[in-house]
N, C-alpha and C. Protein backbone atom coordinates (compact mmCIF):
# COMPACT_ATOMS: atom_id res chain seq x y z
N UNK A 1 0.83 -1.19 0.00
CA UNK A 1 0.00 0.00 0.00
C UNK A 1 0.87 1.25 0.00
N UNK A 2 2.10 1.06 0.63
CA UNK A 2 3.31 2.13 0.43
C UNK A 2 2.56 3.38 0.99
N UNK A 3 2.22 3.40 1.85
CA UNK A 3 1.43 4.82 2.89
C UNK A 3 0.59 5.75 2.09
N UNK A 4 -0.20 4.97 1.37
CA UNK A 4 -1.10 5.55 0.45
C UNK A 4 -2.57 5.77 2.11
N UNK A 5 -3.18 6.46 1.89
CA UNK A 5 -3.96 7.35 2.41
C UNK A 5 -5.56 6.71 2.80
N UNK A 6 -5.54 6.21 4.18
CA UNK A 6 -7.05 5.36 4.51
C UNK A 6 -7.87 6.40 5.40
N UNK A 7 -9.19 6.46 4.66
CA UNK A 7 -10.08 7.17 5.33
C UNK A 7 -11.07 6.43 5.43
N UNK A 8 -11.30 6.44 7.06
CA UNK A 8 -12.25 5.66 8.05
C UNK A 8 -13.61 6.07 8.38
N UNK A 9 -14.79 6.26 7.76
CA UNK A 9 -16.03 6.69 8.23
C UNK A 9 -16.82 5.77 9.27
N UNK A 10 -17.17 6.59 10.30
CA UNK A 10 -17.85 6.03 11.23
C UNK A 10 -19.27 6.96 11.70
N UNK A 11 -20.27 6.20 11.10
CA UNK A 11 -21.50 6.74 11.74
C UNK A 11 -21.38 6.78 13.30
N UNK A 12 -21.72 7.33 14.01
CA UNK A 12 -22.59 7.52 15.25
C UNK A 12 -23.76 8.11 15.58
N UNK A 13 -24.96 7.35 16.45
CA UNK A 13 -25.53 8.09 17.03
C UNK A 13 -25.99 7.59 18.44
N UNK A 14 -25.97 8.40 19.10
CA UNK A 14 -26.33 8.20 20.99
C UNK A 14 -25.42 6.89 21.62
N UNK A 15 -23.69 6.90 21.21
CA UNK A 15 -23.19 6.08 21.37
C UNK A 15 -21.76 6.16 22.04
N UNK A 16 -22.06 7.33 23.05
CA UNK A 16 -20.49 8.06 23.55
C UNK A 16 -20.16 7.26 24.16
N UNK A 17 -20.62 6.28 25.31
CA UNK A 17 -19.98 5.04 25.45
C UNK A 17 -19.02 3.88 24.84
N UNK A 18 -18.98 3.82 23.27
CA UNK A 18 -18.19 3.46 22.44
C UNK A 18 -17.28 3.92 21.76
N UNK A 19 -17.90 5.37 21.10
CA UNK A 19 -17.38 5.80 20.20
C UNK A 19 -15.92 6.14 20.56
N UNK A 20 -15.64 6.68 21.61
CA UNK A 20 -13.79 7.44 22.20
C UNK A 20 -13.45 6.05 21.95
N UNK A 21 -13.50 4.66 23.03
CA UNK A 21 -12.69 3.76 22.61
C UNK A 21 -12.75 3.19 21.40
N UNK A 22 -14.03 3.12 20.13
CA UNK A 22 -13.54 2.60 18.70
C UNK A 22 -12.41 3.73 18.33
N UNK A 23 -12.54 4.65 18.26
CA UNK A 23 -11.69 5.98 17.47
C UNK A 23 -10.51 5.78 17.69
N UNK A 24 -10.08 5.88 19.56
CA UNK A 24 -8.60 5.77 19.73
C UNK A 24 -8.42 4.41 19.42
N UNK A 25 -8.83 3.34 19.02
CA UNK A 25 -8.29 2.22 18.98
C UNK A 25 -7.67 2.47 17.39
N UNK A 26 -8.33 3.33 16.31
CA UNK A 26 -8.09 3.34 15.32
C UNK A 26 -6.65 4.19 14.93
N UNK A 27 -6.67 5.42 15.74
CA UNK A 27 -5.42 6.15 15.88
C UNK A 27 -4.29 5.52 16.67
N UNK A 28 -4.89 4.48 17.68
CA UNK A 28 -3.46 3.66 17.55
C UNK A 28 -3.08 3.04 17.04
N UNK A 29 -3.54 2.80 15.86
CA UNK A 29 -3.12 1.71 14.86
C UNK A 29 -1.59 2.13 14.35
N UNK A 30 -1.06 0.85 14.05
CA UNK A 30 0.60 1.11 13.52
C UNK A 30 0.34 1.89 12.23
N UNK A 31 -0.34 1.90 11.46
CA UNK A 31 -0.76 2.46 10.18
C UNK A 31 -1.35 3.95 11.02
N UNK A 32 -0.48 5.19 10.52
CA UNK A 32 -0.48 6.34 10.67
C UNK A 32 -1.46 7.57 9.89
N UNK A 33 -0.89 6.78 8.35
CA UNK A 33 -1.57 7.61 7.50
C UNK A 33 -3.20 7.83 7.31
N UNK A 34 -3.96 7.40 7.62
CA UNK A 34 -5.38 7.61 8.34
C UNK A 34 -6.26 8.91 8.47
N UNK A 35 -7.45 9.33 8.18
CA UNK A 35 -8.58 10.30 8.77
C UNK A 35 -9.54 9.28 9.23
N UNK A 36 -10.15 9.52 10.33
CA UNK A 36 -11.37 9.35 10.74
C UNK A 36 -12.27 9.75 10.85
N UNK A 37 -13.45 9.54 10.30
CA UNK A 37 -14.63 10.49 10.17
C UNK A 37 -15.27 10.06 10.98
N UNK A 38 -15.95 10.87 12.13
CA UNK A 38 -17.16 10.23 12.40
C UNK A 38 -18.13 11.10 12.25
N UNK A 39 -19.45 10.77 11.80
CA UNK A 39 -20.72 10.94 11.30
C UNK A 39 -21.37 11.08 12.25
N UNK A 40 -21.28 12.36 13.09
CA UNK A 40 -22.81 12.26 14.35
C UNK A 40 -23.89 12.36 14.22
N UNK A 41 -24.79 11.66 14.08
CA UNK A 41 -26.65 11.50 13.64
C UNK A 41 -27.03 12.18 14.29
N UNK A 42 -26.70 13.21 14.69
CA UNK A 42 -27.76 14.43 15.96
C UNK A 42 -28.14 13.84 16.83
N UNK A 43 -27.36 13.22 17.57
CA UNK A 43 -26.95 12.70 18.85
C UNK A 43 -27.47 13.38 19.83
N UNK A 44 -28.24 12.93 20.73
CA UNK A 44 -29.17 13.65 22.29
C UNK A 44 -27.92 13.43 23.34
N UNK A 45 -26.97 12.40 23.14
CA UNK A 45 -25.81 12.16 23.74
C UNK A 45 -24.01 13.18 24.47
N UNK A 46 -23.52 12.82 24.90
CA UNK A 46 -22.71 13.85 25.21
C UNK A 46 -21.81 12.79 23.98
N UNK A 47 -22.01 12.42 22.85
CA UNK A 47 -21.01 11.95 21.59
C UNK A 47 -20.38 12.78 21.66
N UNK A 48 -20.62 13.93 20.94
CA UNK A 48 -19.26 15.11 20.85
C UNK A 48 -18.74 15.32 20.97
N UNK A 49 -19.60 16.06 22.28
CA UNK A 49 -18.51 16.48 23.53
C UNK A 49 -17.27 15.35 23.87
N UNK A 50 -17.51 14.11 24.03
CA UNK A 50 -17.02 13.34 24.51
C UNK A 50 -15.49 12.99 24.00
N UNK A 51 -16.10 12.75 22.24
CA UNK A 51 -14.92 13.48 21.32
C UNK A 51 -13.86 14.42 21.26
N UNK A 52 -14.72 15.24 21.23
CA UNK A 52 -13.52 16.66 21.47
C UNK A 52 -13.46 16.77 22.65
N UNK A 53 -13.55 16.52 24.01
CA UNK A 53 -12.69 16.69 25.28
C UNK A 53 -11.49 15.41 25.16
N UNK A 54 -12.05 14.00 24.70
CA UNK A 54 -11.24 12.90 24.96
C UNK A 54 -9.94 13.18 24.18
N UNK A 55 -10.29 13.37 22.83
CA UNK A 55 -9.22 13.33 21.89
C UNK A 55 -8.64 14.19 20.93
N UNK A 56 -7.51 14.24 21.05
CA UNK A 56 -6.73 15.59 20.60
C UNK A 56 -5.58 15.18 19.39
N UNK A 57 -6.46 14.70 17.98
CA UNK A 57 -5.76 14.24 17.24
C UNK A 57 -6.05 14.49 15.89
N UNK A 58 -5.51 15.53 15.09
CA UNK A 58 -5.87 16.44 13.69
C UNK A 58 -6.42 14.79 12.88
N UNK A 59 -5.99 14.17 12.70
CA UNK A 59 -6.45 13.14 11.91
C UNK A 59 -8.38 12.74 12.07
N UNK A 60 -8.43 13.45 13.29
CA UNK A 60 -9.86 13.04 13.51
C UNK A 60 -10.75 13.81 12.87
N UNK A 61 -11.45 14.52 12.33
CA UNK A 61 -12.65 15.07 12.36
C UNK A 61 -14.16 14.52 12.61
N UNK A 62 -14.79 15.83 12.77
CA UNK A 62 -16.17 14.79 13.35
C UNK A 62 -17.23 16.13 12.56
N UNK A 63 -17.94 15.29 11.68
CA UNK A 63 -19.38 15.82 11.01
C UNK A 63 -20.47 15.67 11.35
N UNK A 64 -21.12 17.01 12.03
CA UNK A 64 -22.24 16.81 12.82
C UNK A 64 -23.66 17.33 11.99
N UNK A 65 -24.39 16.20 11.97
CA UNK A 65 -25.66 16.43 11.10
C UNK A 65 -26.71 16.68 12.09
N UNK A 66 -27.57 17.31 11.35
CA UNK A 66 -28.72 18.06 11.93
C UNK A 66 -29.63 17.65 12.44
N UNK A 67 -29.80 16.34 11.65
CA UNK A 67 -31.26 15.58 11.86
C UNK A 67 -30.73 14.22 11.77
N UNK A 68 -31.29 13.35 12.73
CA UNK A 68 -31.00 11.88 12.32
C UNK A 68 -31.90 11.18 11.16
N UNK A 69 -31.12 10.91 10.53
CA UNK A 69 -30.83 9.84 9.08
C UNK A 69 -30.49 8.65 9.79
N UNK A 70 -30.38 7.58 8.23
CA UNK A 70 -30.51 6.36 8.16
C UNK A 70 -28.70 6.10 8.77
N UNK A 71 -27.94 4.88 9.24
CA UNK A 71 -27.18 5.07 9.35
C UNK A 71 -26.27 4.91 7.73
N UNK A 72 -27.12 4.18 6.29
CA UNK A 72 -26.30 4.60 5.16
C UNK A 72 -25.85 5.75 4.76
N UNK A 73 -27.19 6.76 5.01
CA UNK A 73 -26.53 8.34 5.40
C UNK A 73 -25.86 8.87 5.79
N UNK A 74 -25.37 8.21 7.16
CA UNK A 74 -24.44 8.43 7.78
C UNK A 74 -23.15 8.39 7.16
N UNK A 75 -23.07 7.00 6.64
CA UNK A 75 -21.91 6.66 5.74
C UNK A 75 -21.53 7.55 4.54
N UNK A 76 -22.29 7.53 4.03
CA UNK A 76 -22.57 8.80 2.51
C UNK A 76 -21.97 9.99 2.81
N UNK A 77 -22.70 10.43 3.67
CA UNK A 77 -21.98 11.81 4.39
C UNK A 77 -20.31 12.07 4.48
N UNK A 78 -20.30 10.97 5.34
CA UNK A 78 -18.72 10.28 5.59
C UNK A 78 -17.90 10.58 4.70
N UNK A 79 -18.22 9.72 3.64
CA UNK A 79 -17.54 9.65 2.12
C UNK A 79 -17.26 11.14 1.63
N UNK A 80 -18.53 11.84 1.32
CA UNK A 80 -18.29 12.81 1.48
C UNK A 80 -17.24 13.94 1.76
N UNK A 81 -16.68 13.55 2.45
CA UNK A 81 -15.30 14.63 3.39
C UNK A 81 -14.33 13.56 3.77
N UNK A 82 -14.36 12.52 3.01
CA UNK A 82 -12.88 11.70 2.65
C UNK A 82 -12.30 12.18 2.13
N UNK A 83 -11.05 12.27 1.82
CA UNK A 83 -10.01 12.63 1.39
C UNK A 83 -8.65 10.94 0.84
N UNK A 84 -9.21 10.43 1.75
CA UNK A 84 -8.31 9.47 1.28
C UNK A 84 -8.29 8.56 0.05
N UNK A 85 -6.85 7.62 -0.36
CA UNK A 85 -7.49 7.09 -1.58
C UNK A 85 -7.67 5.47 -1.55
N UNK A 86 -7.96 5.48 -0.13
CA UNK A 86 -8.61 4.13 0.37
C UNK A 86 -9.79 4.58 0.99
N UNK A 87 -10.91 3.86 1.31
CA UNK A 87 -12.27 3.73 1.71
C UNK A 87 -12.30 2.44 3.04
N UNK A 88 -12.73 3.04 4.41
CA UNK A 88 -13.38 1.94 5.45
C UNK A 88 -14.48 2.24 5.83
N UNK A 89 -15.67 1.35 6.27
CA UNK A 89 -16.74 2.08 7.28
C UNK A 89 -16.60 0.86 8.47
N UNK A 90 -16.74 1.85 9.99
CA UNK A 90 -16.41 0.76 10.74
C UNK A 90 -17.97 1.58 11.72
N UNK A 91 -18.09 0.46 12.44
CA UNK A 91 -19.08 0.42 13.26
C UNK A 91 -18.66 1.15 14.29
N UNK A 92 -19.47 2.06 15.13
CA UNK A 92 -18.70 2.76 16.32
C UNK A 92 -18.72 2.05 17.51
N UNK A 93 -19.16 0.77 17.63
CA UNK A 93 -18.97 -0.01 19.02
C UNK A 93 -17.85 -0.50 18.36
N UNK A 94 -17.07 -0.85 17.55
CA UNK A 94 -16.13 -1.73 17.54
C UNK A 94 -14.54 -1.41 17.53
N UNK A 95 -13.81 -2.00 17.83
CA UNK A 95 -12.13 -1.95 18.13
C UNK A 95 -11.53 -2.17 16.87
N UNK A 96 -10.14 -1.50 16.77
CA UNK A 96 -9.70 -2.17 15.70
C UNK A 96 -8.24 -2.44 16.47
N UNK A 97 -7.17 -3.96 15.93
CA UNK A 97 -6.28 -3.88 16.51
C UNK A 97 -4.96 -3.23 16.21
N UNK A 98 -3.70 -3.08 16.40
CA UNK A 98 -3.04 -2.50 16.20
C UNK A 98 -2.50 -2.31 14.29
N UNK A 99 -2.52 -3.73 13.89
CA UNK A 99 -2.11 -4.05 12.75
C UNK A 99 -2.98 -3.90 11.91
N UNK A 100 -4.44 -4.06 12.12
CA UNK A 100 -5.59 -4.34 11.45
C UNK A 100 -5.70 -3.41 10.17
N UNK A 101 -5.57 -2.25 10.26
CA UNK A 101 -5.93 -1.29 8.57
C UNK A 101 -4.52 -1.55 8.26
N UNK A 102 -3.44 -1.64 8.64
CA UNK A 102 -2.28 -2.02 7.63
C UNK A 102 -2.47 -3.60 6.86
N UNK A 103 -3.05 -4.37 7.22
CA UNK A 103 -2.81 -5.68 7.35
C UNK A 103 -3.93 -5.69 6.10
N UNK A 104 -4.82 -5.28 6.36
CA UNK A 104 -6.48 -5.19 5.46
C UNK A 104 -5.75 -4.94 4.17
N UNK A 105 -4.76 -3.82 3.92
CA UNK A 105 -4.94 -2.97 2.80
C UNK A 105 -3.09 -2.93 2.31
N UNK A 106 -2.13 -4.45 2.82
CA UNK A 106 -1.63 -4.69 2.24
C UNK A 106 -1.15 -5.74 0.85
C-alpha cells in the first residue's frame, strides 16, 4: 500500500460510550496515514462532547448532522469529506487492533 492514504467513516448516534474507545483504537493503529470520520446522527448524547474533550488528534474530524438519518446516510456523508485514496466504514462499538488497517490494505 506504500502509505497511500485510509479514510475511516464512522457513523454515530447516541453512542459516547463506544465511540472514544472505537476511534482511539483506530489512531493507535501502527498504520499512521489515516482520517477518521465520524458521522454524528444528531446525537441527544454527550457523543461530541465526549470526542472533542477525549481526543486531541488532527487526523480526527467529526461531522455533525442536523437531523438523524438512516445510518447509510451516515456513511454517505462520511464519504463525502474523505479525502483518502482508500475507503473503510467501521461500526462505532467496535475496536480495531493495532495491525488491522495495515494488514487489510496490504
Amino acid at each position: 500500500m506504500q502509505n497511500k492514504k485510509v479514510s475511516i467513516v464512522m457513523p454515530n448516534y447516541n453512542r459516547a460510550e463506544y465511540v472514544v474507545r472505537c476511534v482511539k483504537s483506530v489512531l493507535n493503529s501502527d498504520y499512521e496515514n489515516i482520517e477518521v470520520i465520524v458521522v454524528d446522527n444528531a446525537s441527544s448524547d454527550n457523543s461530541v462532547s465526549s470526542l472533542k474533550t477525549s481526543i486531541n488528534d488532527n487526523r480526527l474530524k467529526i461531522v455533525e448532522l442536523t437531523e438523524n438519518l438512516m445510518v447509510a446516510d451516515g456513511r454517505n456523508a462520511g464519504f463525502k469529506f474523505s479525502s483518502g485514496e482508500y475507503l473503510c466504514y467501521l461500526d462505532n462499538d467496535n475496536e480495531v487492533d493495532k495491525i488491522r488497517i495495515q494488514r487489510c490494505n496490504s
